[in-house]
Protein backbone atom coordinates (compact mmCIF):
# COMPACT_ATOMS: atom_id res chain seq x y z
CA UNK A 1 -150.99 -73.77 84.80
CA UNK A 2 -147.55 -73.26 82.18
CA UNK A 3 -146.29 -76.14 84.12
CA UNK A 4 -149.35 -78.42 83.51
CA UNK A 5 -148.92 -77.60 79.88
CA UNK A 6 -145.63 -78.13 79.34
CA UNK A 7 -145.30 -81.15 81.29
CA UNK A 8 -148.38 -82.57 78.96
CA UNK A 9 -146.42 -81.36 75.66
CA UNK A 10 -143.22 -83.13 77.28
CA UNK A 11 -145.49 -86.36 77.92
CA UNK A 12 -146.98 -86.23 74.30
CA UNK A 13 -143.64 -85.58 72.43
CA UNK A 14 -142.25 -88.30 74.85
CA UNK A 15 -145.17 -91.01 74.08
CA UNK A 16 -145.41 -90.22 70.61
CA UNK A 17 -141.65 -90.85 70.00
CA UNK A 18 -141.95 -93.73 71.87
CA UNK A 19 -144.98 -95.34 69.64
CA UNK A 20 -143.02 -94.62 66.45
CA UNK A 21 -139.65 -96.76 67.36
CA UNK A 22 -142.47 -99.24 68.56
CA UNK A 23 -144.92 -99.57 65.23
CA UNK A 24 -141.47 -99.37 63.04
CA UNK A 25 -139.46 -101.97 64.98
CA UNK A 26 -136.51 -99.54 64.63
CA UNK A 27 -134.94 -100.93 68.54
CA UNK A 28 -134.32 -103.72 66.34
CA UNK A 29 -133.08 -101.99 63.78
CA UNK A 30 -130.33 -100.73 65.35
CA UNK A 31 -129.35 -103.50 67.19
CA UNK A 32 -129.28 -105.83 64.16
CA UNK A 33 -126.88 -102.63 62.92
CA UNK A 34 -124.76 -102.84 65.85
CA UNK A 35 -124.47 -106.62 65.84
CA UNK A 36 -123.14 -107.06 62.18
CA UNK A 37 -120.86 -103.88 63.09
CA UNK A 38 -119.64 -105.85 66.21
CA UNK A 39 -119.52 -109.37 64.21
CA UNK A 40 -117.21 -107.51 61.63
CA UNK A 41 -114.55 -105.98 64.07
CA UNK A 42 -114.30 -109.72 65.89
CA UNK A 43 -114.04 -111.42 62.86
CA UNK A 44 -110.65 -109.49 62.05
CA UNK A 45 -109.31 -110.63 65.14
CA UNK A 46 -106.88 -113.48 65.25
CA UNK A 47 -107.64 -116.86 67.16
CA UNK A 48 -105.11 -118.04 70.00
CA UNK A 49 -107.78 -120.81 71.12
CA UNK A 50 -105.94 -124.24 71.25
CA UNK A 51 -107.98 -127.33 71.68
């Protein structure tokens, strides 16, 4: 019966969690973070393309 219980806890932490980062958009969040921090390290780099 412990194992039924904590397995439920687990499930409601788990689903809980998950409907936060859903109703707040915050995947999004943090990938629009990790984009401009991407955008800003290959900006620095130098451009050897020749057309």
């Amino acid at each position: 019966m412990e194992v039924i219980k904590t397995t439920a806890k687990i499930g409601a932490i788990a689903t809980g969690a998950l409907f936060a980062v859903y109703m707040l958009n915050l995947d999004q969040k943090l990938l629009a973070w990790a984009y401009a921090r991407v955008n800003e390290i290959f900006d620095r780099k130098e451009v050897d393309i020749k057309f």
